[in-house]
Each structure stands twice: as C-alpha cells, then as structure tokens.
C-alpha atoms as a PDB file:
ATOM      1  CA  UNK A   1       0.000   0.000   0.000  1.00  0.00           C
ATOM      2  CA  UNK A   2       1.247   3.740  -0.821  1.00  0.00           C
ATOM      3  CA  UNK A   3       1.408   6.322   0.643  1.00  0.00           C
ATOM      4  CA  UNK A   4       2.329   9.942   0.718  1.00  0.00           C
ATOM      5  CA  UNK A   5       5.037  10.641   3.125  1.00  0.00           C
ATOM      6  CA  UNK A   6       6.542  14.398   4.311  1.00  0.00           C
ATOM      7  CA  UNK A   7      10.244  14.514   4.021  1.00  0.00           C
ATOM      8  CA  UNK A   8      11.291  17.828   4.563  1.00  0.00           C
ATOM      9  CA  UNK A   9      10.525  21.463   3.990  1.00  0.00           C
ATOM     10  CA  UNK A  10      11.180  22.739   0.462  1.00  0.00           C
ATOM     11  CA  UNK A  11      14.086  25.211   1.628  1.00  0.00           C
ATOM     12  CA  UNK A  12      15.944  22.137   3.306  1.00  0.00           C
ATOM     13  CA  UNK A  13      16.711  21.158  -0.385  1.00  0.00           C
ATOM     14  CA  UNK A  14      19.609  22.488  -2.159  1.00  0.00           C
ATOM     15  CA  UNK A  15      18.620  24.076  -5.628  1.00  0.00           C
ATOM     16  CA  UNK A  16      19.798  21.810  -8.583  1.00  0.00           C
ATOM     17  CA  UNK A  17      21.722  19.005  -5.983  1.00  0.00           C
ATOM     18  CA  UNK A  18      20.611  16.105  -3.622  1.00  0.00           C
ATOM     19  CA  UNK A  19      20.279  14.674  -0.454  1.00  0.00           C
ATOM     20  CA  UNK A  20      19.401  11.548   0.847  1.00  0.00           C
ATOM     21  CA  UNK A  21      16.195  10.697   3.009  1.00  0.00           C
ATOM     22  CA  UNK A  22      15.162   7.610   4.599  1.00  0.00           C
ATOM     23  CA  UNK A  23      11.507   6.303   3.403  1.00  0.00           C
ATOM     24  CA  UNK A  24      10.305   3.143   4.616  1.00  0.00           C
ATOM     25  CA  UNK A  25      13.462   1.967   5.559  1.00  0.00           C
ATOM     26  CA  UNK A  26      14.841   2.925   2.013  1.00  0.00           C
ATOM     27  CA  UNK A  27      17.271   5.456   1.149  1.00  0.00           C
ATOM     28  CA  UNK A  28      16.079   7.323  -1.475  1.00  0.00           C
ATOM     29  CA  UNK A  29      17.871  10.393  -3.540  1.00  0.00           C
ATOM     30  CA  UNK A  30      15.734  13.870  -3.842  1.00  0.00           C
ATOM     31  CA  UNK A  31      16.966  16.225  -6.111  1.00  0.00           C
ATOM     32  CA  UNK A  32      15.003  19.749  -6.176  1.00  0.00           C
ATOM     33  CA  UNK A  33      15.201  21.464  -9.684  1.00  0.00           C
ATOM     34  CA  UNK A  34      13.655  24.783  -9.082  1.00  0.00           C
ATOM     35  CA  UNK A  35      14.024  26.303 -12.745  1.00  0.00           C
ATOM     36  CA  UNK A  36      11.281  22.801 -13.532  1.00  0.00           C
ATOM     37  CA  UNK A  37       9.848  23.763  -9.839  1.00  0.00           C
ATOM     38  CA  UNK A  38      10.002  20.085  -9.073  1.00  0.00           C
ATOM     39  CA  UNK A  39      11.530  17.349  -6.666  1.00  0.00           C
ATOM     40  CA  UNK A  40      12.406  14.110  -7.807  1.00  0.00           C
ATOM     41  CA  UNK A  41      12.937  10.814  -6.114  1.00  0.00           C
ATOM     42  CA  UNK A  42      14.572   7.948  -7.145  1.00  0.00           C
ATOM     43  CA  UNK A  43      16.657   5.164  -5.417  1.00  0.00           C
ATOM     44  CA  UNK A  44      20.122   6.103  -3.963  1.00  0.00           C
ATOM     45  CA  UNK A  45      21.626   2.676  -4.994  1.00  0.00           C
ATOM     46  CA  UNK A  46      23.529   3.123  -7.934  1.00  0.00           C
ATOM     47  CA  UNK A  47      23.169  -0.034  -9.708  1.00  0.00           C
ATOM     48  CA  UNK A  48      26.565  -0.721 -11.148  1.00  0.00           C
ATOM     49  CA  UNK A  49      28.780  -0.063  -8.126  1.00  0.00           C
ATOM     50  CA  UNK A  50      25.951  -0.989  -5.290  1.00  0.00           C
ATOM     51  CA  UNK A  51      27.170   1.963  -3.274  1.00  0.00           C
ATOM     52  CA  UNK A  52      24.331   4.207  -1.709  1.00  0.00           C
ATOM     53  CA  UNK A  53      25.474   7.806  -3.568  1.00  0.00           C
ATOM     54  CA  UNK A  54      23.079   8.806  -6.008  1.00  0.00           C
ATOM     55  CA  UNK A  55      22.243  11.958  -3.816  1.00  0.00           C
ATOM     56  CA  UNK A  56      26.055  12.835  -4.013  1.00  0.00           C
ATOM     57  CA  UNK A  57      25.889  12.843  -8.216  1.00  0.00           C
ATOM     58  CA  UNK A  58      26.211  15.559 -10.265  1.00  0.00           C
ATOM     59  CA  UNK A  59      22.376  16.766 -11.484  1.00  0.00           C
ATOM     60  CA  UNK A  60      22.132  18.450 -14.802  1.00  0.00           C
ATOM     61  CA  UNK A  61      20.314  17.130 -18.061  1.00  0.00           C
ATOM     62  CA  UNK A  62      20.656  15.313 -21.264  1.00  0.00           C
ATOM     63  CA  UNK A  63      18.406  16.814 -24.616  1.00  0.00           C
ATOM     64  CA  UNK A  64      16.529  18.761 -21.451  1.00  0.00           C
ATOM     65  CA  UNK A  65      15.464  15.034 -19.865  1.00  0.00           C
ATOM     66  CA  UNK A  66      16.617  15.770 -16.338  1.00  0.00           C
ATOM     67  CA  UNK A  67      19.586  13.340 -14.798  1.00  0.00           C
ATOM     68  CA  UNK A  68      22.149  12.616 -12.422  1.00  0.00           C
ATOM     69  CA  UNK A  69      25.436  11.264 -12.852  1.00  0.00           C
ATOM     70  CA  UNK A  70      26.338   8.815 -10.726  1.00  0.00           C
ATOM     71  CA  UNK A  71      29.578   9.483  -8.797  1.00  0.00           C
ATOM     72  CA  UNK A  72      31.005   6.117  -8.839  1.00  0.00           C
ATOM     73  CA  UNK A  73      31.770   5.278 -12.826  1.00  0.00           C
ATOM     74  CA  UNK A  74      29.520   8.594 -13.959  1.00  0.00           C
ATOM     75  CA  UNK A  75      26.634   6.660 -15.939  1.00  0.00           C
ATOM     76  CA  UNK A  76      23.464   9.106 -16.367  1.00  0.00           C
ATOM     77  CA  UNK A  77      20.287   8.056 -14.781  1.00  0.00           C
ATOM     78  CA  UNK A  78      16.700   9.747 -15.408  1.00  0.00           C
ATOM     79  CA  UNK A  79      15.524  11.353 -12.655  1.00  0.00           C
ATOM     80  CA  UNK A  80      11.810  11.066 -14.307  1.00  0.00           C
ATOM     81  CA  UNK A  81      11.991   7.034 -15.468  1.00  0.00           C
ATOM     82  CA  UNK A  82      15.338   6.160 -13.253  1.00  0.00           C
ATOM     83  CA  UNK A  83      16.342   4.760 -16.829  1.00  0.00           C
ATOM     84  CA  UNK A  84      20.588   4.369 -17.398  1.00  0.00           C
ATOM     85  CA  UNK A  85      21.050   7.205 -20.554  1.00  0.00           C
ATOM     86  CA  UNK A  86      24.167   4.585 -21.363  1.00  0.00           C
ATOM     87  CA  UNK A  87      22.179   1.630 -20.431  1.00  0.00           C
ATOM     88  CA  UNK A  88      18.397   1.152 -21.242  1.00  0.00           C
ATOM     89  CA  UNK A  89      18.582  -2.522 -19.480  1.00  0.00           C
ATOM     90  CA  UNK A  90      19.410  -0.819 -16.343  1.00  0.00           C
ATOM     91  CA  UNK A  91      17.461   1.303 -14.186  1.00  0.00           C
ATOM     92  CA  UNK A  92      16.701   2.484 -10.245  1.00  0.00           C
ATOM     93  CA  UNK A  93      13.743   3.131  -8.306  1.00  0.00           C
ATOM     94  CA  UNK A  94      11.777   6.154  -9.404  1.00  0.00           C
ATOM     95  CA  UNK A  95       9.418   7.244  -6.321  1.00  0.00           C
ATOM     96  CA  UNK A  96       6.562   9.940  -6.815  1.00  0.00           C
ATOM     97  CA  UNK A  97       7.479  13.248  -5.178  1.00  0.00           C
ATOM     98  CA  UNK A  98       5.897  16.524  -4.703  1.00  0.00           C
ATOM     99  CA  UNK A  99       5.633  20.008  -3.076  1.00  0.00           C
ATOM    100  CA  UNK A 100       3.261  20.635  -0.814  1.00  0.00           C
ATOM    101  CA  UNK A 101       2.316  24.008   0.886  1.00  0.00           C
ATOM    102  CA  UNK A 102       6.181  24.286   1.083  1.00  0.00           C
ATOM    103  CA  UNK A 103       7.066  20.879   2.397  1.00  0.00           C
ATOM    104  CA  UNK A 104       8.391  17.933   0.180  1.00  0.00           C
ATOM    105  CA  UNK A 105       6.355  14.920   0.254  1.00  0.00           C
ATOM    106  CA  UNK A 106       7.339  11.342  -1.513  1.00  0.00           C
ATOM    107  CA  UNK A 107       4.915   8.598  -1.997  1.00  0.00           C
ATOM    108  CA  UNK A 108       6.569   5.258  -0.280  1.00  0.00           C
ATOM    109  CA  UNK A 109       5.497   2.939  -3.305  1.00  0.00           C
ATOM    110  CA  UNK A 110       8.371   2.966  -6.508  1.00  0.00           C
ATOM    111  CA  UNK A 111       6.703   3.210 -10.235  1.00  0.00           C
END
C-alpha cells in the first residue's frame, strides 16, 4: 500500500543538488530542480557499483530530460523514469514526489 510521506521542507533542499532521506526503511535520492519547480525521487543505490550515492551525483540534463550522474563510474540516470542514458537494461527506483504548501512529500510505493 502507498502512501504519501513528508520529508522535509522545500528550503531544506539544495537548488539543482541532492540529499538523501530515509523512506520506509529505504534510502532514497531527492533532487530539487527549481528552474522545472520540481523534486524528484529515485533510489540512492547506484546499480553498477551498489554503493548508496546517487544523492552525491552531479544533477544536470541530457536533450533537457533531467539526470544525475552517478559518482562512482559517472553513468546518467533519469531522474523522471530512473532509466541508465548509457544503459536502457538498467534502471533504479523512481518514487513519486511533490511540493506541498512548502514541504516535500514522496509517496513510499516505486513506479
């Protein structure tokens, strides 16, 4: 069952960079692009290492589809479809996010 959980205010988030949140005993990687005025959320595993640093990537975007590169060996994930931009077979949790009267909210189910 989903459900919409509250994270964090809005100005906790960095502008264009991420941090890393616990949600249902996951750690998940939100990234708040204010130019899109929009959080993302997508799992902080980066598949190809297995080290927990998605949050720490570098956000930016590729033909204006907004990523981040992981830190580890620098593939390009989706931060709308979690999709690998060098990779199609590979791909992380994408969780829905949202801002809410100021405060970031995530919903605990992955699409």
């Amino acid at each position: 069952m989903s459900r919409w959980i509250e994270i964090c205010s809005v100005e906790d988030l960095q502008p264009d960079s991420g941090i890393c949140a616990r949600l249902a005993g996951k750690q998940v990687a939100l990234f708040f692009l204010p130019r899109l005025n929009a959080v993302f959320a997508i799992g902080n595993c980066d598949p190809f290492s297995q080290a927990n640093v998605l949050s720490r990537g570098m956000v930016g975007d590729i033909g204006g589809e907004p990523m981040v590169a992981s830190p580890m060996y620098k593939q390009h994930f989706s931060l709308r479809s979690g999709i690998c931009f060098e990779d199609a077979a590979v791909r992380v949790p994408v969780f829905q996010a949202r801002i809410e009267q100021g405060r970031v909210e995530v919903n605990s189910s992955a699409d």
